[in-house]
C-alpha atoms as a PDB file:
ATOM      1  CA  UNK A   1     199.274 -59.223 -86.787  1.00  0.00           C
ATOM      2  CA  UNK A   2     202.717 -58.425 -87.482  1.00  0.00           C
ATOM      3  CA  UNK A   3     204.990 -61.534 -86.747  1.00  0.00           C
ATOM      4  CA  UNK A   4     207.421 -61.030 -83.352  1.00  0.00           C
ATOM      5  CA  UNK A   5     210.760 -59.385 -83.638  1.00  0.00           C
ATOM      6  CA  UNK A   6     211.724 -61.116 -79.853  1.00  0.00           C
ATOM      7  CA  UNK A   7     210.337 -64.000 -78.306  1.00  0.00           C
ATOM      8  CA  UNK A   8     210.773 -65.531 -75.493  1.00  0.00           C
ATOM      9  CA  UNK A   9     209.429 -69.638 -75.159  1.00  0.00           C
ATOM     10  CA  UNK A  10     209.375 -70.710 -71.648  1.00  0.00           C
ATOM     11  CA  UNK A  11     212.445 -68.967 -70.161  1.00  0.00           C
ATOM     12  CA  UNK A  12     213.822 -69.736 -66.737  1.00  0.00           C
ATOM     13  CA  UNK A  13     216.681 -68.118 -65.628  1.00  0.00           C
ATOM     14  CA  UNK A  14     218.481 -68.195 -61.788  1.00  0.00           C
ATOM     15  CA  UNK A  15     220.800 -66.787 -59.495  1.00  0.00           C
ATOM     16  CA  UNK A  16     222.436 -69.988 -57.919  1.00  0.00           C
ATOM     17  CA  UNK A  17     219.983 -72.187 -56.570  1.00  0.00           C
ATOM     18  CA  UNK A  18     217.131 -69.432 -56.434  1.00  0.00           C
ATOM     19  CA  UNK A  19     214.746 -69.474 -59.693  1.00  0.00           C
ATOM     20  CA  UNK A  20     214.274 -65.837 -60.709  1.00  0.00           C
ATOM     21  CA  UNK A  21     211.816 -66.670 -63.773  1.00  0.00           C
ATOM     22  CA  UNK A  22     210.122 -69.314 -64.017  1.00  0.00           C
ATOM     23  CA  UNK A  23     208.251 -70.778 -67.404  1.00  0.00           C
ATOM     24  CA  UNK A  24     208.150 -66.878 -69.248  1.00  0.00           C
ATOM     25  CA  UNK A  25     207.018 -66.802 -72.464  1.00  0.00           C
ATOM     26  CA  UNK A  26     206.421 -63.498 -74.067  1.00  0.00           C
ATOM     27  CA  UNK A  27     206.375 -61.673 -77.501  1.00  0.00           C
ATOM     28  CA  UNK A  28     207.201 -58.159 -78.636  1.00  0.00           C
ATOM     29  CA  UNK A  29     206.225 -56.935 -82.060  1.00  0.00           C
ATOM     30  CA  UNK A  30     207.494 -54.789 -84.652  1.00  0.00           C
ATOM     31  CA  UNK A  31     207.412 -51.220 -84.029  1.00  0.00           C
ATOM     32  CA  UNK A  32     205.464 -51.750 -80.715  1.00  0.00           C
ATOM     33  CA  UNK A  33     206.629 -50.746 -76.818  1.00  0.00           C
ATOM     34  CA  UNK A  34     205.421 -53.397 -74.843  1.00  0.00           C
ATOM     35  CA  UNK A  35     205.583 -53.691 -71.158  1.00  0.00           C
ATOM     36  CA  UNK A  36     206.575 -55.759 -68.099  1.00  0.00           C
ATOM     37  CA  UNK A  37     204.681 -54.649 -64.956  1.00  0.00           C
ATOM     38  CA  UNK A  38     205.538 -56.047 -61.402  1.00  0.00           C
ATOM     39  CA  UNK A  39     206.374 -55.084 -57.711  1.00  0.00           C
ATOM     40  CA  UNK A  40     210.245 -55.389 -56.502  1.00  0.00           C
ATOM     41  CA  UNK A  41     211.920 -59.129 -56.802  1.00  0.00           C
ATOM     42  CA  UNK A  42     209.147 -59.970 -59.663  1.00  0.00           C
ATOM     43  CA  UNK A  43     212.007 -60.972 -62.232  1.00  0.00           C
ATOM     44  CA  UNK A  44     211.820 -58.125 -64.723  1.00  0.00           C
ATOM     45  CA  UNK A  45     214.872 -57.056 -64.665  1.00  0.00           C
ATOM     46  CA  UNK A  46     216.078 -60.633 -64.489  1.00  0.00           C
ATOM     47  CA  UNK A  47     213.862 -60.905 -67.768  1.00  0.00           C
ATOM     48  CA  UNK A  48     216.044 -58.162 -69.758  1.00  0.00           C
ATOM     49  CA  UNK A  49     219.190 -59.350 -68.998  1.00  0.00           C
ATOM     50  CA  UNK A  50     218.589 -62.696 -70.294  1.00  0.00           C
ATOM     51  CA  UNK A  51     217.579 -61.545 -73.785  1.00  0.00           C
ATOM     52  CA  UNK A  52     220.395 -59.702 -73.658  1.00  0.00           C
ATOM     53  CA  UNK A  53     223.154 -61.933 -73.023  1.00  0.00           C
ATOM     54  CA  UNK A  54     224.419 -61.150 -69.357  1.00  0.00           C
ATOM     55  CA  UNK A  55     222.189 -64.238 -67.652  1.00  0.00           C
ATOM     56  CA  UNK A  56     222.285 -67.378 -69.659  1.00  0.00           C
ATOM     57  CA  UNK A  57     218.496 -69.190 -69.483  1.00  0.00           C
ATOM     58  CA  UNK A  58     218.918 -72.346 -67.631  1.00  0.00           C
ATOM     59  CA  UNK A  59     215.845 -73.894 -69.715  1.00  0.00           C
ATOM     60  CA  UNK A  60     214.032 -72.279 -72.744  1.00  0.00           C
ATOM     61  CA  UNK A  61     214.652 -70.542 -75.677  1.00  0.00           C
ATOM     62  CA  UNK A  62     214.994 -66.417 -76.856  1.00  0.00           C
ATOM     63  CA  UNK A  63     214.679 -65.423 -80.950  1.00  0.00           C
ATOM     64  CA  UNK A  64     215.277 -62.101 -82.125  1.00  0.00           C
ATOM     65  CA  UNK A  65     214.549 -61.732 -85.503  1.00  0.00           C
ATOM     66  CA  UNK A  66     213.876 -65.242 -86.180  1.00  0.00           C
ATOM     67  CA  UNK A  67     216.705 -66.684 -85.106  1.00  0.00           C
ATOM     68  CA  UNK A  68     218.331 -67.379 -81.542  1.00  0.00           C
ATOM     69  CA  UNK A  69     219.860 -65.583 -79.464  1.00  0.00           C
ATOM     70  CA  UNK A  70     219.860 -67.975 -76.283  1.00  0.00           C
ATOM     71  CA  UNK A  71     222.761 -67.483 -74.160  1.00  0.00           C
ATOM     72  CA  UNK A  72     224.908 -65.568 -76.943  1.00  0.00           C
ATOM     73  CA  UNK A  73     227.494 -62.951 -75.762  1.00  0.00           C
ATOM     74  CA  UNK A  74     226.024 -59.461 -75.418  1.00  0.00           C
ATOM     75  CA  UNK A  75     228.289 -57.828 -77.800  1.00  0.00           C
ATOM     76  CA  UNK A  76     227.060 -60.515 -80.392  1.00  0.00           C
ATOM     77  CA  UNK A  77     223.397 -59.519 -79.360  1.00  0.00           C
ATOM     78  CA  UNK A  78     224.024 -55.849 -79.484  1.00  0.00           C
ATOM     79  CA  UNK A  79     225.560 -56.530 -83.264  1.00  0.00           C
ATOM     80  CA  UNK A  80     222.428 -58.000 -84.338  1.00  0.00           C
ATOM     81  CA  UNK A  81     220.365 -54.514 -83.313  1.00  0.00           C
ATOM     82  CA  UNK A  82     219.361 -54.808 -79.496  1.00  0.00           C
ATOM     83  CA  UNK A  83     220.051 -52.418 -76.958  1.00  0.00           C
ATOM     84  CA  UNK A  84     220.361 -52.932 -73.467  1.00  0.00           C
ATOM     85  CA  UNK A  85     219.768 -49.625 -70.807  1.00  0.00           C
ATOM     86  CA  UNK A  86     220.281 -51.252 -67.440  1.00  0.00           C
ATOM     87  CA  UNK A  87     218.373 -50.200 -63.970  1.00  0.00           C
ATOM     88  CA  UNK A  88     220.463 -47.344 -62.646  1.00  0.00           C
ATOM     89  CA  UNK A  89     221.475 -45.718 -65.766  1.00  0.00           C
ATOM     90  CA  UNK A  90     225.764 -47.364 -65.729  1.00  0.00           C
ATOM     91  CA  UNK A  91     227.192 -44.539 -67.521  1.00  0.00           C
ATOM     92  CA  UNK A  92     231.071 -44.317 -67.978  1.00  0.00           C
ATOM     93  CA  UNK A  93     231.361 -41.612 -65.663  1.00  0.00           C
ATOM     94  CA  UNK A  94     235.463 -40.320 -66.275  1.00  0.00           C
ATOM     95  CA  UNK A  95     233.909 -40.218 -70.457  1.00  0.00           C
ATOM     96  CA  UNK A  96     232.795 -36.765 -71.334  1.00  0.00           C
ATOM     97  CA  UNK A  97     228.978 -37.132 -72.587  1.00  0.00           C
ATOM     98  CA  UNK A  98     229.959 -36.749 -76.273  1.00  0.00           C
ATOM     99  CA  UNK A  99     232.591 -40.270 -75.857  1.00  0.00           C
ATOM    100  CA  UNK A 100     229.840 -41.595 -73.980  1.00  0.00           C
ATOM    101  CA  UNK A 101     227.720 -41.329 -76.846  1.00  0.00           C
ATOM    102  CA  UNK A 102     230.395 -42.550 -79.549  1.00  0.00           C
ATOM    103  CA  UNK A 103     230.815 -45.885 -77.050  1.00  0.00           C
ATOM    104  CA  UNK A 104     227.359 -46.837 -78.265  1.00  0.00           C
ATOM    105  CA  UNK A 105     228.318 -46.350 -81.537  1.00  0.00           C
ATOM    106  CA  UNK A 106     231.023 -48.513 -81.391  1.00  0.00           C
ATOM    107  CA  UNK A 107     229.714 -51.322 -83.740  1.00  0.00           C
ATOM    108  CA  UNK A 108     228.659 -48.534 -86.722  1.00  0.00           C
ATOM    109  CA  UNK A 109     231.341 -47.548 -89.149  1.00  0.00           C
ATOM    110  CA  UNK A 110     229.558 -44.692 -91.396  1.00  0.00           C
ATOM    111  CA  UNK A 111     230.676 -41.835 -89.351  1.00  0.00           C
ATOM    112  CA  UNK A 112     227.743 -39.670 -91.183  1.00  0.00           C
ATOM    113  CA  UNK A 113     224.840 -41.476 -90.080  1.00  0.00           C
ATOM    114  CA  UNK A 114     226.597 -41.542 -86.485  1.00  0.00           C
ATOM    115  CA  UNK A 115     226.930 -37.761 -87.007  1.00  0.00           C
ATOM    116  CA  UNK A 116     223.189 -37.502 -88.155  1.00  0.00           C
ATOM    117  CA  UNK A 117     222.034 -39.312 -84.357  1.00  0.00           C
ATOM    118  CA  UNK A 118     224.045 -37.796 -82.113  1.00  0.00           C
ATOM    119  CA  UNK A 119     222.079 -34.225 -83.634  1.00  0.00           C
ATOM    120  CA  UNK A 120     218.788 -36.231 -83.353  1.00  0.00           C
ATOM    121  CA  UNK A 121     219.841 -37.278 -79.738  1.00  0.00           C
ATOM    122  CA  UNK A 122     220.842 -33.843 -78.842  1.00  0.00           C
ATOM    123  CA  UNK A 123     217.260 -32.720 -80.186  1.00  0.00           C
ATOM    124  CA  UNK A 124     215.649 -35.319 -77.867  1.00  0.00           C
ATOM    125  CA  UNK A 125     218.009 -33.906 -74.806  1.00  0.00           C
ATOM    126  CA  UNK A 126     218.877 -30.480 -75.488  1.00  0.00           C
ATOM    127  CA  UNK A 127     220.899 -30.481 -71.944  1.00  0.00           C
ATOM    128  CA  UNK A 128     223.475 -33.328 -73.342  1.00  0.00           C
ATOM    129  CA  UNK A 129     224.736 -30.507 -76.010  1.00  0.00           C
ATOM    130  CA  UNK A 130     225.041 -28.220 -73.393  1.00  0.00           C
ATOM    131  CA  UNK A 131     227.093 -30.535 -71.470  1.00  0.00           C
ATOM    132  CA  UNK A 132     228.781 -32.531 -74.259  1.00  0.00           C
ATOM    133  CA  UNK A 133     232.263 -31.698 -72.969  1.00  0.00           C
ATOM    134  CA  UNK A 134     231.628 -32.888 -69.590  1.00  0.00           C
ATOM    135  CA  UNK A 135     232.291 -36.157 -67.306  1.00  0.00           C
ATOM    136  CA  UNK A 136     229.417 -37.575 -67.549  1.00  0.00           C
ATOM    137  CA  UNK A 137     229.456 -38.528 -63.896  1.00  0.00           C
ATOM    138  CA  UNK A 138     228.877 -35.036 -63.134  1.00  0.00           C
ATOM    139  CA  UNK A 139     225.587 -34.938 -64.498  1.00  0.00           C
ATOM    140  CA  UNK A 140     222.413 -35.100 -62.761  1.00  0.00           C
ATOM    141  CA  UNK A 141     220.306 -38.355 -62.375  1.00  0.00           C
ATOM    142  CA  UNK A 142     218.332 -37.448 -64.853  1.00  0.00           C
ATOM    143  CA  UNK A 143     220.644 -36.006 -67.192  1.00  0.00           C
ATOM    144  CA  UNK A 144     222.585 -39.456 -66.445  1.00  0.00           C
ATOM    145  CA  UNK A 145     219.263 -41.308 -67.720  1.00  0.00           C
ATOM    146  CA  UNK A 146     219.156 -39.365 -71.317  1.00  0.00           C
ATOM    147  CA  UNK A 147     222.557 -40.005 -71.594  1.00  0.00           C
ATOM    148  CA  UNK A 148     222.081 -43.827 -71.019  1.00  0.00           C
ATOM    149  CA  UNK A 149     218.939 -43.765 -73.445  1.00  0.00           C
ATOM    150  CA  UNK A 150     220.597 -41.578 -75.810  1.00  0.00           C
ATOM    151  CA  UNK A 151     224.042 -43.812 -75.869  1.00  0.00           C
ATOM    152  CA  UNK A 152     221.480 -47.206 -76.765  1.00  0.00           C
ATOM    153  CA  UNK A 153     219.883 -45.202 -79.880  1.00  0.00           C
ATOM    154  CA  UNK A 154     223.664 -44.321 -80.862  1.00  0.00           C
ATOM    155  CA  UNK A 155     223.974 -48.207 -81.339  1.00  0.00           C
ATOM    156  CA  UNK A 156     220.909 -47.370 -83.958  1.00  0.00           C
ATOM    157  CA  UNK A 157     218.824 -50.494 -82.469  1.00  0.00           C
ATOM    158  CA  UNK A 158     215.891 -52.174 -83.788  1.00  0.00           C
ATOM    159  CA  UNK A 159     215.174 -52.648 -80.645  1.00  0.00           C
ATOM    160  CA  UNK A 160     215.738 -51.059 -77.213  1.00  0.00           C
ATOM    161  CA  UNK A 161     215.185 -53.002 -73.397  1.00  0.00           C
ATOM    162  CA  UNK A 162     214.661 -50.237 -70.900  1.00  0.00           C
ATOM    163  CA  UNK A 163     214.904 -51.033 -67.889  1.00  0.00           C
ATOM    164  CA  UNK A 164     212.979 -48.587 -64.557  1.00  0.00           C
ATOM    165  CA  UNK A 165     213.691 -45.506 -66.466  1.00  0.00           C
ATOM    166  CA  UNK A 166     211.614 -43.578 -64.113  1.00  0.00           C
ATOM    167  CA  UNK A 167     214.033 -44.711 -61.275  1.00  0.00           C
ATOM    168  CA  UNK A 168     214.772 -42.112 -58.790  1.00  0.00           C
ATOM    169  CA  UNK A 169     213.554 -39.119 -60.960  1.00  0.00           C
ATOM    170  CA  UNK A 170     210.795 -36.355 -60.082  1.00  0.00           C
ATOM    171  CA  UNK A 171     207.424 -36.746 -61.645  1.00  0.00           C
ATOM    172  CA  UNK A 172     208.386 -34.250 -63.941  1.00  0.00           C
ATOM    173  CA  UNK A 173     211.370 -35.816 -65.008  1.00  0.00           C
ATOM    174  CA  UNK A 174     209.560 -38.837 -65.193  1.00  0.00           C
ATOM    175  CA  UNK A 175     207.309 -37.514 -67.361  1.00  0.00           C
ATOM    176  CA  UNK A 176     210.138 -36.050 -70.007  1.00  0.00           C
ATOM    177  CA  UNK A 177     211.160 -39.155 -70.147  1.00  0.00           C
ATOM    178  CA  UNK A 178     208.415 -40.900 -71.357  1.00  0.00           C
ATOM    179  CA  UNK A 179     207.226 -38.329 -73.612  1.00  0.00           C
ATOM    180  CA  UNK A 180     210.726 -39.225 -75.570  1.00  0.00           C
ATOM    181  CA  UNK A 181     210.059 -42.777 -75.208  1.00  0.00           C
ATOM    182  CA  UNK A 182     207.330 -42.469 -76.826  1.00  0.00           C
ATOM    183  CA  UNK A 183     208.840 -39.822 -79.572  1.00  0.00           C
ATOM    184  CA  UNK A 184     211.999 -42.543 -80.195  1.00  0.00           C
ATOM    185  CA  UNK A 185     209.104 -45.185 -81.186  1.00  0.00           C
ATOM    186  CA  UNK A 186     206.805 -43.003 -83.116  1.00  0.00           C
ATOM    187  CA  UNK A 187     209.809 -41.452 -84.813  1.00  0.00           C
ATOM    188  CA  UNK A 188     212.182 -43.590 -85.669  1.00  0.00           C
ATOM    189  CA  UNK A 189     209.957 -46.935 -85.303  1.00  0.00           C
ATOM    190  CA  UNK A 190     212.036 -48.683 -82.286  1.00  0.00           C
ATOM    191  CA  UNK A 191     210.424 -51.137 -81.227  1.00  0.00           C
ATOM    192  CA  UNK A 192     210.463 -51.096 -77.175  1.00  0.00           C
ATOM    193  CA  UNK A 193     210.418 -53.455 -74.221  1.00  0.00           C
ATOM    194  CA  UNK A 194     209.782 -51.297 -71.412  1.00  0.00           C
ATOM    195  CA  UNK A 195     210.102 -52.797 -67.407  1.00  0.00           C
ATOM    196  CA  UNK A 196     208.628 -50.310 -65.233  1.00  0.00           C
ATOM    197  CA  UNK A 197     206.964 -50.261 -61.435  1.00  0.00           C
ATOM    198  CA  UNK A 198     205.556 -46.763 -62.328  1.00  0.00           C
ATOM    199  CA  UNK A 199     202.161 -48.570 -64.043  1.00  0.00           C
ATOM    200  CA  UNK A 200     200.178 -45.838 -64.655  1.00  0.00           C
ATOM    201  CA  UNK A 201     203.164 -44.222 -66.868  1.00  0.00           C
ATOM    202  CA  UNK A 202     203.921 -47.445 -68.210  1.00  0.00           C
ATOM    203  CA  UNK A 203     200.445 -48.382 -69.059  1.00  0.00           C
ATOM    204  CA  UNK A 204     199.937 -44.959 -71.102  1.00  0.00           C
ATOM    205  CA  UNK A 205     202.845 -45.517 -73.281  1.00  0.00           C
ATOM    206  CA  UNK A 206     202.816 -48.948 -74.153  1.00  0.00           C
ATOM    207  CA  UNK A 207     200.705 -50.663 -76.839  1.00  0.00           C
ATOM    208  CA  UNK A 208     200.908 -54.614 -74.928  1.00  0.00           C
ATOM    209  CA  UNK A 209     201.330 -55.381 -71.514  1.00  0.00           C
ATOM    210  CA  UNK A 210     202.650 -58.736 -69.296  1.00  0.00           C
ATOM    211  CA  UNK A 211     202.033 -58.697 -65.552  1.00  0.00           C
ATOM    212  CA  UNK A 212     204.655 -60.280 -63.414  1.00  0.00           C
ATOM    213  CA  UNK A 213     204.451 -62.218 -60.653  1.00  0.00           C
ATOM    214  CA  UNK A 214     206.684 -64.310 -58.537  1.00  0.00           C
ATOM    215  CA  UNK A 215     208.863 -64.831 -61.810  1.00  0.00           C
ATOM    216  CA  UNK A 216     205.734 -66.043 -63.820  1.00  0.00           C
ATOM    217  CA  UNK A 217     203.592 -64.361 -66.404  1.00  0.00           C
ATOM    218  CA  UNK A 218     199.837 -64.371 -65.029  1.00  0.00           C
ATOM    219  CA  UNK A 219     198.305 -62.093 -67.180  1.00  0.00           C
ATOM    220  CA  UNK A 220     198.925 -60.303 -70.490  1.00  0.00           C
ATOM    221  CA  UNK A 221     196.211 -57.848 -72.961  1.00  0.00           C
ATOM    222  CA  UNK A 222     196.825 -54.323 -74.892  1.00  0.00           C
ATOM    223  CA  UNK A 223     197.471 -52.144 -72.304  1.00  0.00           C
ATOM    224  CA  UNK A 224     194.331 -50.377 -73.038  1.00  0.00           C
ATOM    225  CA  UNK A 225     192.372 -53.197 -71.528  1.00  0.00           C
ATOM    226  CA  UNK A 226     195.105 -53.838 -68.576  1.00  0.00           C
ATOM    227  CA  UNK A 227     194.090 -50.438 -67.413  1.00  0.00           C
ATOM    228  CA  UNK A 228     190.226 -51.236 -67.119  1.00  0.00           C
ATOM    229  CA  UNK A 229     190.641 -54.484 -65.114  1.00  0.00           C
ATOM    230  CA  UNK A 230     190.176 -53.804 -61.500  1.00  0.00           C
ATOM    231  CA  UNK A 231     192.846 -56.148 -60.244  1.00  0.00           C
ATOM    232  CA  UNK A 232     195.250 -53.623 -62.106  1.00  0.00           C
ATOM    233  CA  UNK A 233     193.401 -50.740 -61.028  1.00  0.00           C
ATOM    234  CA  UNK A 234     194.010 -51.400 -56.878  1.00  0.00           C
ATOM    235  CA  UNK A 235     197.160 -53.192 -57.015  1.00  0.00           C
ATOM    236  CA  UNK A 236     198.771 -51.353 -59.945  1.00  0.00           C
ATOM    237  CA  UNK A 237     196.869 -47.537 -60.253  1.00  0.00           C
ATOM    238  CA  UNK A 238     196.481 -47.541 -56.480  1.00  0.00           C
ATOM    239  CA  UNK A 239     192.581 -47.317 -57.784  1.00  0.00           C
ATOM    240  CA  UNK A 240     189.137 -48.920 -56.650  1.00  0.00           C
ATOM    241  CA  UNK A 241     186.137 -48.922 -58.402  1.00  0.00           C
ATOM    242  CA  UNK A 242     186.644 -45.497 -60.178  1.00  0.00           C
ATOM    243  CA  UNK A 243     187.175 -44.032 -63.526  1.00  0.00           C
ATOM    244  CA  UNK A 244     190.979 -44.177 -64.777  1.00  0.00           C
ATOM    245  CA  UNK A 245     191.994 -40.852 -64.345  1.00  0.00           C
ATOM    246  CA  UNK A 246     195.765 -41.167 -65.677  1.00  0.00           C
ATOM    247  CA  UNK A 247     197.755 -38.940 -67.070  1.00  0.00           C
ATOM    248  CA  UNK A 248     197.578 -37.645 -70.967  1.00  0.00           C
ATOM    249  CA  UNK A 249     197.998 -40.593 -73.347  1.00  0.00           C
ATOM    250  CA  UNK A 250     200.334 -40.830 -76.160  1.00  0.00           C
ATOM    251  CA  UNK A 251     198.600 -42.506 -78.857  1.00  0.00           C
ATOM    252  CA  UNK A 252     200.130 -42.751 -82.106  1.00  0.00           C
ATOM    253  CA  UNK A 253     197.577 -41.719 -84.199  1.00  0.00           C
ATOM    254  CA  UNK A 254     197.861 -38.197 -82.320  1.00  0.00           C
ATOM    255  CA  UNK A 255     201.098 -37.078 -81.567  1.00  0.00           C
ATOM    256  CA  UNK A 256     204.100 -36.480 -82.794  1.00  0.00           C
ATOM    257  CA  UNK A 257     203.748 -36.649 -86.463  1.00  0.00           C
END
């Protein structure tokens, strides 16, 4: 088993005097998209903005690459290949979607390879092309979400923190999503820690999952064995005692090749 590219070693993190995550320890490999599942105030997205610099751990430790990253400045973090897209997509809205774009490029100076993503992004998201001379706070929600995804590949990460994705969008949207979540880690191998209350979605496109509760980690397994334990099935699927009937699964081995 391939050795971590994050880890996290008993992380606790806090807003003032109330503990958000207590004790987390967690791993995400190489070329993986692992998942943290939970309900509303379970610390997940207090989880992804520690690794990434905007909450300093009060106790514990978090190693990207091998080496530490506790407490660093996020523009130090996002130098060393780790992309942050925050709950509620955050978009520069007065930037036309093409500057928006070039902002997470910022750290890259070889203006051809920058070149060469924003065409693969616009292949990904078709609709960002067509509006590439916009604001980008005229765009939909969802168009807003591609643009936030698309602006954290632009940084050309090794790896991306997604944050709720599915946030406020349609099923279908939902679903669009995902699919290029999935394509952006078969692809381009970016690796991907994904927090997400839609399980079911989450479940089908991750590889490893953690369960969150009350800030702690109480249960973790490949996601294809999360799926088939029944406490995940009634609190998580909405299921009891029935045959997973999710939707299609992206497994590597089948699509996108």
């Amino acid at each position: 088993m391939s050795e971590a590219i994050l880890q996290l070693q008993n992380v606790e993190s806090a807003y003032g005097p109330i503990k958000a995550i207590r004790g987390v320890s967690l791993k995400v490999r190489p070329g993986e998209i692992a998942t943290v599942l939970g309900s509303n105030g379970a610390g997940k997205t207090t989880i992804l903005k520690t690794i990434s610099g905007i909450i300093d751990p009060r106790k514990g430790s978090v190693e990207f690459k091998g080496r530490s990253i506790t407490a660093k400045d996020p523009s130090f973090i996002v130098q060393q290949g780790l992309s942050h897209v925050p709950e509620g997509r955050e978009v520069f809205p007065l930037l036309s979607v093409r500057d928006n774009l070039l902002m997470g490029a910022y750290t890259r100076s070889n203006r051809d390879e920058v070149g060469r993503d924003m065409e693969t992004v616009f292949a990904y998201f078709p609709i960002l092309r067509e509006r590439a001379g916009q604001e980008a706070g005229l765009l939909s929600g969802g168009q807003q979400q591609m643009l936030a995804i698309s602006r954290a590949i632009m940084a050309a990460p090794q790896l991306i923190l997604l944050d709720e994705p599915s946030l406020g969008l349609s099923p279908k949207l939902t679903k669009e999503i995902f699919e290029i979540v999935v394509r952006i880690n078969r692809e381009r191998g970016t690796t991907i820690l994904l927090v997400e209350q839609n399980a079911n979605m989450a479940l089908n496109a991750s590889d490893y999952g953690y369960v969150l509760e009350n800030g702690r980690i109480v249960l973790e397994d490949s996601c294809d064995r999360l799926r088939e334990k029944e406490d995940i099935k009634e609190f998580y699927l909405g299921m009891k005692d029935e045959g997973v009937r999710g939707e299609r699964r992206w497994k590597k081995k089948k699509t996108w090749r």
